[in-house]
PDB file of N, CA and C in Angstrom:
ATOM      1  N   UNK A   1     -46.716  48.440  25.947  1.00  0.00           N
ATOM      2  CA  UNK A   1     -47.595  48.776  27.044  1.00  0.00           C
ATOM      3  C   UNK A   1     -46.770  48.995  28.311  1.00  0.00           C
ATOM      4  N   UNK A   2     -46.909  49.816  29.068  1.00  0.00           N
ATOM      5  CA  UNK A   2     -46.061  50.364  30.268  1.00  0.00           C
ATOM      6  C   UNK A   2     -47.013  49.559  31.192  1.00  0.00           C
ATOM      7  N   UNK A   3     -46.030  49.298  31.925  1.00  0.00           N
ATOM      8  CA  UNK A   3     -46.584  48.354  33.443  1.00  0.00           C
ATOM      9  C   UNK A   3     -47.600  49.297  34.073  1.00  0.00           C
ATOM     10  N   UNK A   4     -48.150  48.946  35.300  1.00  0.00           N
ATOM     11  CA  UNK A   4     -49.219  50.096  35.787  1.00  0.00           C
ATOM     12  C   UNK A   4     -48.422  50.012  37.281  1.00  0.00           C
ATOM     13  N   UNK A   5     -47.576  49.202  37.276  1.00  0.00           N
ATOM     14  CA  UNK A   5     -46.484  49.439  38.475  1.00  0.00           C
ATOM     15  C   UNK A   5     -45.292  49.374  38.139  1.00  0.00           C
ATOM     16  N   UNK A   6     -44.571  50.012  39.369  1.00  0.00           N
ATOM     17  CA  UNK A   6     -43.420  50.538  38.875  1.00  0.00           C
ATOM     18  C   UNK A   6     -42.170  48.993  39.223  1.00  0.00           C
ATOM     19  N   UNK A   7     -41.514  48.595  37.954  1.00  0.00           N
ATOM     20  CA  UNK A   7     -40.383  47.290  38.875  1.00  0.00           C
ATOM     21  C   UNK A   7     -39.756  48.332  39.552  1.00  0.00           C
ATOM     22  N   UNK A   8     -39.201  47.265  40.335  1.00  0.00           N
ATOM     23  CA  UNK A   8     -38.461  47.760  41.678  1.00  0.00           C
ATOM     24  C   UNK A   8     -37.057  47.380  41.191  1.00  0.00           C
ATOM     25  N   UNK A   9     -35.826  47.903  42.047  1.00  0.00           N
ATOM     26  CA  UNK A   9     -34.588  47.626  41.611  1.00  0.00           C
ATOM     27  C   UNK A   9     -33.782  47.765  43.271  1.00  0.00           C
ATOM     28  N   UNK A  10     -32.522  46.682  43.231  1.00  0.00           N
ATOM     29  CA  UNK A  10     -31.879  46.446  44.001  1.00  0.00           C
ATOM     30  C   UNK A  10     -30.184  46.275  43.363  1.00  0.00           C
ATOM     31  N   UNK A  11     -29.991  47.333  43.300  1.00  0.00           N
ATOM     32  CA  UNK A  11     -28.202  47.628  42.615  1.00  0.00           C
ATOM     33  C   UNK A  11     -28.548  46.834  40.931  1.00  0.00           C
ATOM     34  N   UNK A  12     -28.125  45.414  40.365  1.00  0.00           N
ATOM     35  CA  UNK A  12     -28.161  45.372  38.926  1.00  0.00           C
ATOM     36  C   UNK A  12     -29.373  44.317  38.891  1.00  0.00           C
ATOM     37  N   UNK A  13     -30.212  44.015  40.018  1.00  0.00           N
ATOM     38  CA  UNK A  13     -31.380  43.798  39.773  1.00  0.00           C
ATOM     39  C   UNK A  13     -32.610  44.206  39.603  1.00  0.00           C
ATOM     40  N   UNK A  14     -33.506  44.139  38.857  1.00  0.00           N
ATOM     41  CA  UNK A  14     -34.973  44.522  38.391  1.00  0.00           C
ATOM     42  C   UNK A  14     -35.976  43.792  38.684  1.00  0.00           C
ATOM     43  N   UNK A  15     -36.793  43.753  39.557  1.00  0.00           N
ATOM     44  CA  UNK A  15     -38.156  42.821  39.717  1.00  0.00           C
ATOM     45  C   UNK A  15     -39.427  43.691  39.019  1.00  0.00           C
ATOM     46  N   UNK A  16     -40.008  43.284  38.163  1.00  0.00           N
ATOM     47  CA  UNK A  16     -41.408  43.999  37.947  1.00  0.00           C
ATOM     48  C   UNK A  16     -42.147  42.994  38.377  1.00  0.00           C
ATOM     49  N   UNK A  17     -43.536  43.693  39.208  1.00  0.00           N
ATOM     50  CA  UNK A  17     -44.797  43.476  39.915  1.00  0.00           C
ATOM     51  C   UNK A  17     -45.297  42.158  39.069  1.00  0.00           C
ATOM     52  N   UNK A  18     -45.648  42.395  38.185  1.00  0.00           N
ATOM     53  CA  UNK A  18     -46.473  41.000  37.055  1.00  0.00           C
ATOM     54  C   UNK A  18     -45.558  40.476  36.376  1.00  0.00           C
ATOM     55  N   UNK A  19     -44.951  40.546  36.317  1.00  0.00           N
ATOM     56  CA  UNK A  19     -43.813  39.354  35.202  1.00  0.00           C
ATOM     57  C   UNK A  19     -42.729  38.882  35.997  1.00  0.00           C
ATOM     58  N   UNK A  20     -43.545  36.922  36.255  1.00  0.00           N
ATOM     59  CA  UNK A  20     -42.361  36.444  36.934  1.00  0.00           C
ATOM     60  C   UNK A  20     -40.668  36.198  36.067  1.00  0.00           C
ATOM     61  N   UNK A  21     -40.370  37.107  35.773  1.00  0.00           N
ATOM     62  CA  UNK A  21     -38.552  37.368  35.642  1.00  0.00           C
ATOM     63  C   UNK A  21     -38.134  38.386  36.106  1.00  0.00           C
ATOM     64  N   UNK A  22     -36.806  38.239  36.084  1.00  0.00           N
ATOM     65  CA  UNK A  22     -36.158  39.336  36.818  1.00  0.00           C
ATOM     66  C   UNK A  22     -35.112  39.831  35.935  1.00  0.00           C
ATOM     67  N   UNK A  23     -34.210  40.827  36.257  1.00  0.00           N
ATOM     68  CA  UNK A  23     -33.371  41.811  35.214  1.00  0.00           C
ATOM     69  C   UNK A  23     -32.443  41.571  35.634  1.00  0.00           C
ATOM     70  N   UNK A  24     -31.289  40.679  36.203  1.00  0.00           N
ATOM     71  CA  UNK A  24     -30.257  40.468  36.685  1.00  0.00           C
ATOM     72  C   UNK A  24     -28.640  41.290  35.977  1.00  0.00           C
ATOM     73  N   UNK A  25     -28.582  42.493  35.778  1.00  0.00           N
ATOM     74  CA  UNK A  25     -27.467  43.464  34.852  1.00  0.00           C
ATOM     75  C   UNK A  25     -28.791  43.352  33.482  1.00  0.00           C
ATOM     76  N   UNK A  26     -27.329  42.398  32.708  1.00  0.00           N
ATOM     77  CA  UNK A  26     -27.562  42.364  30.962  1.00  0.00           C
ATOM     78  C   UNK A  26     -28.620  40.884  30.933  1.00  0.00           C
ATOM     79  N   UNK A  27     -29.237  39.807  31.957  1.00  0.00           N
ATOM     80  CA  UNK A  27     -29.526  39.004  31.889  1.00  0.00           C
ATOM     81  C   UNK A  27     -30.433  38.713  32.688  1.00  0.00           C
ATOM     82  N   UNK A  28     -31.379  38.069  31.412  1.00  0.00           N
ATOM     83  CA  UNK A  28     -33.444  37.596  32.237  1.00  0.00           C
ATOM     84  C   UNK A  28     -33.272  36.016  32.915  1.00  0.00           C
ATOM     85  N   UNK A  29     -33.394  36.252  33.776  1.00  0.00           N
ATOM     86  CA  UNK A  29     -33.667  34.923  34.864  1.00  0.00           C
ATOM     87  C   UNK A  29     -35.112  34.953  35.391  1.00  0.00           C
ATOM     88  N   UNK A  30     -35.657  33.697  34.077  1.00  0.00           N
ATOM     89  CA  UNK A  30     -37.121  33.301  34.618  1.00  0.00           C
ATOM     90  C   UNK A  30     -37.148  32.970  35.883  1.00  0.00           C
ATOM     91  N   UNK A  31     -38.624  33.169  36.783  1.00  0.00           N
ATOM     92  CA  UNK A  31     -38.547  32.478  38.002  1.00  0.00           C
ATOM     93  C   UNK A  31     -39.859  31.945  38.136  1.00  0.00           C
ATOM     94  N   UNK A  32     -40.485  31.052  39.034  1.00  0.00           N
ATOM     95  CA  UNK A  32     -41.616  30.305  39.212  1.00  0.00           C
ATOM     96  C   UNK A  32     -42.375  31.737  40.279  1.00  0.00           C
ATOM     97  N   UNK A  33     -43.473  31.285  39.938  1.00  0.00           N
ATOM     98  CA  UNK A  33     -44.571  32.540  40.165  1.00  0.00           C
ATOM     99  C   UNK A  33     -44.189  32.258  42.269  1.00  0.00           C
ATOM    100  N   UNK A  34     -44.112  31.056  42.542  1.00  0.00           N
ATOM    101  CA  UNK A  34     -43.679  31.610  44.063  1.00  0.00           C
ATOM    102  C   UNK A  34     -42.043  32.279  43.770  1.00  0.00           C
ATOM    103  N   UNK A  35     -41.367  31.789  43.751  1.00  0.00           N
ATOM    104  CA  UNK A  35     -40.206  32.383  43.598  1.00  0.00           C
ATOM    105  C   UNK A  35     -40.405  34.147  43.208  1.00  0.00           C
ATOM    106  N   UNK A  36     -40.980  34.196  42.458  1.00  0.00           N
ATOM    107  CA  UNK A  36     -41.422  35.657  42.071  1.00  0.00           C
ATOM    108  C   UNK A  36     -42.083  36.477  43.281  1.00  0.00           C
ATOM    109  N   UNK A  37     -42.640  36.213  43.901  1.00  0.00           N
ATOM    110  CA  UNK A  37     -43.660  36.374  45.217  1.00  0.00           C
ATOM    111  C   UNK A  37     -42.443  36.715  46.652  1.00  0.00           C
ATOM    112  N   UNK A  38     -41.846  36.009  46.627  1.00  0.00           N
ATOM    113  CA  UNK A  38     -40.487  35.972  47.103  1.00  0.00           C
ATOM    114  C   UNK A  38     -39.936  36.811  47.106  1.00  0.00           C
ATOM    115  N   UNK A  39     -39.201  37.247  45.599  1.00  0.00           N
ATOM    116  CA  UNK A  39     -38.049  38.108  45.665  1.00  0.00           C
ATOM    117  C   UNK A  39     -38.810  39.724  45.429  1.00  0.00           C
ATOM    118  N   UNK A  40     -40.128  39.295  44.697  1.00  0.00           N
ATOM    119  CA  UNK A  40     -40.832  41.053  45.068  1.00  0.00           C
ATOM    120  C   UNK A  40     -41.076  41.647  46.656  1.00  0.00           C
ATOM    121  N   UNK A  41     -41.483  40.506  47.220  1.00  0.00           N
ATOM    122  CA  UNK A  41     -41.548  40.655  48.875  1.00  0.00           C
ATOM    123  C   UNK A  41     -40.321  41.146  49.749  1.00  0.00           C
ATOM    124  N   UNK A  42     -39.498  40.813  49.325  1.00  0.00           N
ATOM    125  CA  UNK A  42     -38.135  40.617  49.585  1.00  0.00           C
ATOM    126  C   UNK A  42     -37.495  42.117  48.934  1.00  0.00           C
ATOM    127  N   UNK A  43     -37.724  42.400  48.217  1.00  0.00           N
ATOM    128  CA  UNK A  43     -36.931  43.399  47.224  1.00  0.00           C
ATOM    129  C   UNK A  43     -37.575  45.184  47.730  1.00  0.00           C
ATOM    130  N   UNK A  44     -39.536  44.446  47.530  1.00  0.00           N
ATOM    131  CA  UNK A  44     -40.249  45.542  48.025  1.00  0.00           C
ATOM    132  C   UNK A  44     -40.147  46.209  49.775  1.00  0.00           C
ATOM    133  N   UNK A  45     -39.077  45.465  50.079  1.00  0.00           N
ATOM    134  CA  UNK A  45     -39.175  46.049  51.717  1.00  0.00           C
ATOM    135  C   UNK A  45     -37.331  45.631  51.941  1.00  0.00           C
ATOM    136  N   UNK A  46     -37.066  46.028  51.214  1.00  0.00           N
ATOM    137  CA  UNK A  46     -35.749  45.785  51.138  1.00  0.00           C
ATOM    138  C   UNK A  46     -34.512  46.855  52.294  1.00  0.00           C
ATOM    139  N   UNK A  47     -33.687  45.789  53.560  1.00  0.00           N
ATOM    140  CA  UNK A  47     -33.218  46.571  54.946  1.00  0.00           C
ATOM    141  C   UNK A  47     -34.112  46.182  56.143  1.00  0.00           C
ATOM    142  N   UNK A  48     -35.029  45.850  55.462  1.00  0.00           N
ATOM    143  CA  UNK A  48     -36.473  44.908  56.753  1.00  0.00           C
ATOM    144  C   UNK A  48     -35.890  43.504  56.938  1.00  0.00           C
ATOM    145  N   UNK A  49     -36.394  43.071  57.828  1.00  0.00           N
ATOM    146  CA  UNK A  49     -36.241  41.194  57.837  1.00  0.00           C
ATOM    147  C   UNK A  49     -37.626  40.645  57.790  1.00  0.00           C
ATOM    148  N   UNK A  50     -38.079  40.192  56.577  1.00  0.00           N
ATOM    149  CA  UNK A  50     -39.155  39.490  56.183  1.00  0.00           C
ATOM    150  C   UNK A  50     -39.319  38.747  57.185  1.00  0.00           C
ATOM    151  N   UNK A  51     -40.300  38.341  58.010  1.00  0.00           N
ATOM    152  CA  UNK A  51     -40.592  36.939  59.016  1.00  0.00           C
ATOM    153  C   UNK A  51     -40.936  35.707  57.459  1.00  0.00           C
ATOM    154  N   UNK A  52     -41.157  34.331  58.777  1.00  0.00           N
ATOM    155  CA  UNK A  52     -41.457  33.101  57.505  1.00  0.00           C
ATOM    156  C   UNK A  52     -42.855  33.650  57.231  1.00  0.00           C
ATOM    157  N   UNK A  53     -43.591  33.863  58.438  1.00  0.00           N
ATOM    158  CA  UNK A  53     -44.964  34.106  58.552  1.00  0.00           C
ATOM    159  C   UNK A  53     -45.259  35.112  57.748  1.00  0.00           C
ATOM    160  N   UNK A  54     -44.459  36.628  57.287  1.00  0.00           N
ATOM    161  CA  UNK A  54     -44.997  37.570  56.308  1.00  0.00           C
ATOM    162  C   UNK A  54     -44.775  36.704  55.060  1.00  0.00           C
ATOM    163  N   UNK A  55     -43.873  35.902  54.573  1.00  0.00           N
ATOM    164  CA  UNK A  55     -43.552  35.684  53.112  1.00  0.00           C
ATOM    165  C   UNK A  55     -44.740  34.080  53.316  1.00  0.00           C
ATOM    166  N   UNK A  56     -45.040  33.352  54.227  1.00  0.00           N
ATOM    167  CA  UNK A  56     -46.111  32.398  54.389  1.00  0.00           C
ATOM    168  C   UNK A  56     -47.466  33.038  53.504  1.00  0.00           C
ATOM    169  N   UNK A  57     -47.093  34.174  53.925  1.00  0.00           N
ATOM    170  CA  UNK A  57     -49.049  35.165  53.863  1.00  0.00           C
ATOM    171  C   UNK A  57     -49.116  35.779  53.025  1.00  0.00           C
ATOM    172  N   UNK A  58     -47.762  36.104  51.816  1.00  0.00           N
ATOM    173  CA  UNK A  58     -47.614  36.894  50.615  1.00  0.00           C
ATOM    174  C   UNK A  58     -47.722  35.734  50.373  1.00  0.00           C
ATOM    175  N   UNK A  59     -47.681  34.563  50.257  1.00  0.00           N
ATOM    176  CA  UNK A  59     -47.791  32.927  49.493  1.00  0.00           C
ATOM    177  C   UNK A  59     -48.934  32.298  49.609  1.00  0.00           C
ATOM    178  N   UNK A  60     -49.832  32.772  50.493  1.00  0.00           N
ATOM    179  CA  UNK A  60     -51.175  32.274  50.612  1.00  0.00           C
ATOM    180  C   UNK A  60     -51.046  30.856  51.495  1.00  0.00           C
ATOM    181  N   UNK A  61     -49.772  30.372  52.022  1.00  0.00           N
ATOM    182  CA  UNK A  61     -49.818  29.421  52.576  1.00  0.00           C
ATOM    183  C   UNK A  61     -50.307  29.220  53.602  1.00  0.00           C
ATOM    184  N   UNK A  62     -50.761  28.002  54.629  1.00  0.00           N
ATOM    185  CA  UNK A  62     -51.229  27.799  55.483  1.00  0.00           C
ATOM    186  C   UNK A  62     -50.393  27.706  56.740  1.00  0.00           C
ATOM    187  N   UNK A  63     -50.565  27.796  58.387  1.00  0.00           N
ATOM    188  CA  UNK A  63     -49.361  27.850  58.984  1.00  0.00           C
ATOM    189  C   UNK A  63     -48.377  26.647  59.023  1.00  0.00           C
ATOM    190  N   UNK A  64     -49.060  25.789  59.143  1.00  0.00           N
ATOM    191  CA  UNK A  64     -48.080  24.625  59.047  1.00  0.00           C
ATOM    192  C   UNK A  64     -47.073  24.269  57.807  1.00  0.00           C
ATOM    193  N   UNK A  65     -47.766  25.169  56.828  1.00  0.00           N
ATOM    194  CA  UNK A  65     -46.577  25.028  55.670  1.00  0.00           C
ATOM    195  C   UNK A  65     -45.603  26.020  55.598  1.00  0.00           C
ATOM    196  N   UNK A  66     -45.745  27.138  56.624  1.00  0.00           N
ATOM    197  CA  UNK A  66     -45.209  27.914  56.848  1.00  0.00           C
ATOM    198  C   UNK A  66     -44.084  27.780  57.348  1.00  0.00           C
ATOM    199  N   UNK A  67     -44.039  26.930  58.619  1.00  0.00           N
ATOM    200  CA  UNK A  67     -43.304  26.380  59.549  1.00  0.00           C
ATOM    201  C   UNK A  67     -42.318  24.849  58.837  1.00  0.00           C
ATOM    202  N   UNK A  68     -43.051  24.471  57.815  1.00  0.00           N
ATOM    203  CA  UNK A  68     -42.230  23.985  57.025  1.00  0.00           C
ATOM    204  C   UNK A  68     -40.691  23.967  56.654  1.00  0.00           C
ATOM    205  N   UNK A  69     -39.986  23.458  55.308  1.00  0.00           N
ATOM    206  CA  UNK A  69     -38.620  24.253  55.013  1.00  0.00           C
ATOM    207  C   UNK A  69     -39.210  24.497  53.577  1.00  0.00           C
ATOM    208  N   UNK A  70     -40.436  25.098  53.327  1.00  0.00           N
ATOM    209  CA  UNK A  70     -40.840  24.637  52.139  1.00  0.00           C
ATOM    210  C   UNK A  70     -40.475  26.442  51.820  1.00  0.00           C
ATOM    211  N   UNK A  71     -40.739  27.191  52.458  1.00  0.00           N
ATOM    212  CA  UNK A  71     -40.029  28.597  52.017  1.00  0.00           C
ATOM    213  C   UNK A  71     -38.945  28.722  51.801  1.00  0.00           C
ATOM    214  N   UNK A  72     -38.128  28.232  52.394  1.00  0.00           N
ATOM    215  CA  UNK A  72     -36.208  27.647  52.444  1.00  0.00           C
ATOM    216  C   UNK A  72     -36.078  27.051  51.215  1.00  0.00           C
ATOM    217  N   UNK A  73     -36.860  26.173  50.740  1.00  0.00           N
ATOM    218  CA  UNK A  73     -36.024  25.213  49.286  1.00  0.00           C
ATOM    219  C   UNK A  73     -36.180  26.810  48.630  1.00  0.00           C
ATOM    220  N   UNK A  74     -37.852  27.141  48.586  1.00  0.00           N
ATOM    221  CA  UNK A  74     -37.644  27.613  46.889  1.00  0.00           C
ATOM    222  C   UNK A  74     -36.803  29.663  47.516  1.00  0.00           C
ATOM    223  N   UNK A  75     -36.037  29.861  48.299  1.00  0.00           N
ATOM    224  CA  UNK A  75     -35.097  30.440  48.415  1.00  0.00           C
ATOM    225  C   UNK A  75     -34.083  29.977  48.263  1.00  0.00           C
ATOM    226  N   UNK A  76     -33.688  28.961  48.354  1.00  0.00           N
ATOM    227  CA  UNK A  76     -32.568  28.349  47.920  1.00  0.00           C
ATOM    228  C   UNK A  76     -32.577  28.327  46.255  1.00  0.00           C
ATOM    229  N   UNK A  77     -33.423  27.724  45.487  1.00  0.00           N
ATOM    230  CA  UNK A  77     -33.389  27.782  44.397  1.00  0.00           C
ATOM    231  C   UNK A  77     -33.310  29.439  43.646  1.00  0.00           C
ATOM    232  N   UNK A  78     -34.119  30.031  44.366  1.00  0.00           N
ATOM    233  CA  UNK A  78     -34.009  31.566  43.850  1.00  0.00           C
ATOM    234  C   UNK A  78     -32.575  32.251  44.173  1.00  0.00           C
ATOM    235  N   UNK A  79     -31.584  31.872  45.407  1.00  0.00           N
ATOM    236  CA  UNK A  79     -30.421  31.946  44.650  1.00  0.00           C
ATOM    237  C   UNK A  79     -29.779  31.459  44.326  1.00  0.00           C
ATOM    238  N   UNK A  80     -30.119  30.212  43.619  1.00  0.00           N
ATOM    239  CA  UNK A  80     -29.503  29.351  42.766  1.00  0.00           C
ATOM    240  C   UNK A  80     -29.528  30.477  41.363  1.00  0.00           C
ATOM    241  N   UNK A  81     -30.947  30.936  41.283  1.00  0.00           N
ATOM    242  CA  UNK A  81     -30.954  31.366  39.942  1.00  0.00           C
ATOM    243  C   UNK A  81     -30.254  33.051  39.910  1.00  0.00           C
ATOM    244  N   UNK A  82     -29.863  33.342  41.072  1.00  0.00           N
ATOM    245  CA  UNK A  82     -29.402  34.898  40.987  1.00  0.00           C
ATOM    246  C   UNK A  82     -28.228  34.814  41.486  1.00  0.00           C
ATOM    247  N   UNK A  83     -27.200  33.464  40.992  1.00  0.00           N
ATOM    248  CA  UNK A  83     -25.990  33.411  41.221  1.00  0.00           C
ATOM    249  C   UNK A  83     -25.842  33.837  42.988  1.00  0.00           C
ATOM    250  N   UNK A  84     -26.441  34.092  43.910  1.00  0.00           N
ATOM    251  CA  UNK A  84     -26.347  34.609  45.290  1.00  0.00           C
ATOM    252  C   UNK A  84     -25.562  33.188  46.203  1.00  0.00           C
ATOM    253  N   UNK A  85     -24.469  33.413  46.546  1.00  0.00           N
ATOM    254  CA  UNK A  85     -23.973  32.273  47.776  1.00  0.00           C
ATOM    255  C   UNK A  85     -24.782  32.373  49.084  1.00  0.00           C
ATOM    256  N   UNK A  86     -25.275  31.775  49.737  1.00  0.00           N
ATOM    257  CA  UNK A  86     -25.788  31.643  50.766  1.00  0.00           C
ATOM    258  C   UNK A  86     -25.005  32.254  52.157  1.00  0.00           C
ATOM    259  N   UNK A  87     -23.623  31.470  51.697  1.00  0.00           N
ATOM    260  CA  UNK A  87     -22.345  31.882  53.110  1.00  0.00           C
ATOM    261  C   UNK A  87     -21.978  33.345  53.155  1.00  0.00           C
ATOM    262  N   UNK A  88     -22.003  33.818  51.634  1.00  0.00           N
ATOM    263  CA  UNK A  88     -21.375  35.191  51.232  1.00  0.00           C
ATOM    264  C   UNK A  88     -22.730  35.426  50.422  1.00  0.00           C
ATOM    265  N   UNK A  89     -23.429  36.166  51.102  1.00  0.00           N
ATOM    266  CA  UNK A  89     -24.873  36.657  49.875  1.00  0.00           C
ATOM    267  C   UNK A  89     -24.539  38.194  50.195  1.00  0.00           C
ATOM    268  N   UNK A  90     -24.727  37.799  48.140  1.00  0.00           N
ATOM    269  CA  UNK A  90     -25.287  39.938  47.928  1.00  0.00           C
ATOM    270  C   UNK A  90     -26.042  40.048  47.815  1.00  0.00           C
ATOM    271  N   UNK A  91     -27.363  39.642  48.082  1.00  0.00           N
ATOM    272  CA  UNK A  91     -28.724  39.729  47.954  1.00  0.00           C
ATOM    273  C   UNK A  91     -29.849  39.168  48.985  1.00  0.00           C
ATOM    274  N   UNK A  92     -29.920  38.252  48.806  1.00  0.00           N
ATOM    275  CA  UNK A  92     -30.662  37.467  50.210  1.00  0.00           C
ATOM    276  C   UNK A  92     -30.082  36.764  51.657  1.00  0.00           C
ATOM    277  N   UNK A  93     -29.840  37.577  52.461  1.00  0.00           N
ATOM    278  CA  UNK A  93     -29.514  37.182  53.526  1.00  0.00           C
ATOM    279  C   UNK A  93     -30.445  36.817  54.921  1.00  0.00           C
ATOM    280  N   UNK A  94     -29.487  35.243  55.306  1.00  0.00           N
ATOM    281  CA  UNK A  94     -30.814  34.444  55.760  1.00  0.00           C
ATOM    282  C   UNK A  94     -30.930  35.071  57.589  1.00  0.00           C
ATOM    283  N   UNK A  95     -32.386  35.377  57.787  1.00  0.00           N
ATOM    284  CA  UNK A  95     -32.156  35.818  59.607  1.00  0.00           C
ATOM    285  C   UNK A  95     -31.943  34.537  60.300  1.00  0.00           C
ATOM    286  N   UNK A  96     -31.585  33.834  60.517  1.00  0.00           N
ATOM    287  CA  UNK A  96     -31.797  32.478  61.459  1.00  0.00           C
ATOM    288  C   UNK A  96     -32.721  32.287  62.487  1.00  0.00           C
ATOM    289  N   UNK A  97     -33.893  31.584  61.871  1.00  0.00           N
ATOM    290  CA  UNK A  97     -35.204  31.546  62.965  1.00  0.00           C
ATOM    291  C   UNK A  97     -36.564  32.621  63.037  1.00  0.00           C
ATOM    292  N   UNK A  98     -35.724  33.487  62.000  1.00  0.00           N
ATOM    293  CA  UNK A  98     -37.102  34.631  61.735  1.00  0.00           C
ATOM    294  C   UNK A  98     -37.411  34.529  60.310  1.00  0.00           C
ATOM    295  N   UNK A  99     -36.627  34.991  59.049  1.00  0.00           N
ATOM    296  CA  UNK A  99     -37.195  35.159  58.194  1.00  0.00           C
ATOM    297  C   UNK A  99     -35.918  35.354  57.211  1.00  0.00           C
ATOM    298  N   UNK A 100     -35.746  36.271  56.079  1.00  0.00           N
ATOM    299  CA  UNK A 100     -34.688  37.235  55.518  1.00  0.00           C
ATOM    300  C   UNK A 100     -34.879  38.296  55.013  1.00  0.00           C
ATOM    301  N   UNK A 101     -33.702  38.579  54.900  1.00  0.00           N
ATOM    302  CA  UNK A 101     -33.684  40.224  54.215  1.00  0.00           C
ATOM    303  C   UNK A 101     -32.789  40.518  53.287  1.00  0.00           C
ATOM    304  N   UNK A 102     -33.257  41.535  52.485  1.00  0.00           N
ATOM    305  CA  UNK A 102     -32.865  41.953  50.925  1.00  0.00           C
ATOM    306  C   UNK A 102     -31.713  42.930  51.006  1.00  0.00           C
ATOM    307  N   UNK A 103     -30.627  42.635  51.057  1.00  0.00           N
ATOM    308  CA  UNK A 103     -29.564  43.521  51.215  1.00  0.00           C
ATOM    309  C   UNK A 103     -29.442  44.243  50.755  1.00  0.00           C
ATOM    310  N   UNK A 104     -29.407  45.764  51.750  1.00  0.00           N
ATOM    311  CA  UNK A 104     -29.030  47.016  51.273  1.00  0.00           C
ATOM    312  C   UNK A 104     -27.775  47.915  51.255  1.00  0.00           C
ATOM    313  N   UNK A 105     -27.123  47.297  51.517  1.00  0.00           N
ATOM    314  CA  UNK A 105     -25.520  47.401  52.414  1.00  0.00           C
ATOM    315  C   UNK A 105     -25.063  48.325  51.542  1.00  0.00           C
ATOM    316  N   UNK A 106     -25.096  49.906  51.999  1.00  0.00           N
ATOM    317  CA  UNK A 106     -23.737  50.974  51.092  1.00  0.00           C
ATOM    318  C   UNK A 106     -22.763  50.563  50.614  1.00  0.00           C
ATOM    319  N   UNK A 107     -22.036  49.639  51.488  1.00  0.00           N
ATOM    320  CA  UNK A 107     -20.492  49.211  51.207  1.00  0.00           C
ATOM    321  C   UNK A 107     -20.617  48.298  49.857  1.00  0.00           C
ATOM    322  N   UNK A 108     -21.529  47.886  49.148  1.00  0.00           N
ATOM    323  CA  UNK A 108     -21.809  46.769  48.175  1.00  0.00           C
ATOM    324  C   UNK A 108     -22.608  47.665  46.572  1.00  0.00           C
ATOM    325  N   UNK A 109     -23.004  49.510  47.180  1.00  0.00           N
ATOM    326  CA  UNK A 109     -23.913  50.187  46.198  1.00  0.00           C
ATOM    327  C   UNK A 109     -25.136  50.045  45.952  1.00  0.00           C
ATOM    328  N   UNK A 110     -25.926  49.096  46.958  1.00  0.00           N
ATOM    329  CA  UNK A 110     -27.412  48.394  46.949  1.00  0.00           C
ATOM    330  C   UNK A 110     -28.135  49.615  47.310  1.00  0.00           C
ATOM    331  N   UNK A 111     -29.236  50.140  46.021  1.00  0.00           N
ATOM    332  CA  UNK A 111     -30.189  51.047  46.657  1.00  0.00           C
ATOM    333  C   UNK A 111     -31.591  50.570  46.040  1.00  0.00           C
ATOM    334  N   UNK A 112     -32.440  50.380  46.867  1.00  0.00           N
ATOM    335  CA  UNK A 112     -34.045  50.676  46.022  1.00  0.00           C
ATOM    336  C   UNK A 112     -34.826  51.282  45.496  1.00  0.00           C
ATOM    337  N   UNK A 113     -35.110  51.224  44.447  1.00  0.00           N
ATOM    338  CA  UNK A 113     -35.771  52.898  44.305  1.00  0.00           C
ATOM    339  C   UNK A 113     -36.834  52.088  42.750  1.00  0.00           C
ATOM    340  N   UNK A 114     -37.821  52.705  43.044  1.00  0.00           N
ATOM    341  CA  UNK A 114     -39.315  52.200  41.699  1.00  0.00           C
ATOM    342  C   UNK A 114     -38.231  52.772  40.421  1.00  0.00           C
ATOM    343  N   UNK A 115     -38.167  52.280  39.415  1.00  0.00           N
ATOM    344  CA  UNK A 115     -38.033  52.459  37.963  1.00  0.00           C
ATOM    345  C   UNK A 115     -38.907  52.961  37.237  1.00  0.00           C
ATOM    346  N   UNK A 116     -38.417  54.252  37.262  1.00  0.00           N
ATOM    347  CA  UNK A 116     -39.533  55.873  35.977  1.00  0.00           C
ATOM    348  C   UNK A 116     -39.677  54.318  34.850  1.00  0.00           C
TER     349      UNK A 116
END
């Protein structure tokens, strides 16, 4: 059955819309349905800087959990699971005090584009 949306891709990663895993090259890295929420948010606007408050409101959270570090752990864990360093990230880089963003950097080959 073909998805009815298209996954998205960020250089050797793959996010599809409904299935929390991801395509990391040759390798599936399950993720928890927020975590998933996350890196589609993240992936789908990828060169933007996500605020806490947009990825709060793709999470259904409330503001005070927003303002939390409760978006911070499970980014942390999500690049735990996509091998990503925090100090040196190829993928999620943190804004300090606003939000993050999904690296698109030429110099690294990062492009987005829906998967025919």
């Amino acid at each position: 059955m073909v998805s009815p949306v298209a996954p998205l891709s960020v250089a050797d990663l793959e996010v599809d819309a409904l299935r929390p895993r991801v395509q990391l090259g040759a390798r599936e890295v399950r993720l928890s349905p927020t975590e998933h929420v996350i890196l589609y948010t993240l992936v789908s606007r990828a060169g933007e800087v996500v605020t806490y408050r947009e990825l709060g409101s793709a999470l259904g959270l409330a503001e005070a959990e927003i303002h939390s570090n409760r978006i911070a752990r499970h980014v942390s864990t999500l690049r735990r699971k996509l091998r990503d360093e925090p100090d040196h990230p190829r993928y999620i880089e943190t804004v300090v005090g606003i939000g993050y963003e999904m690296k698109t950097s030429p110099a690294v080959g990062f492009i987005v584009r829906p998967r025919d």
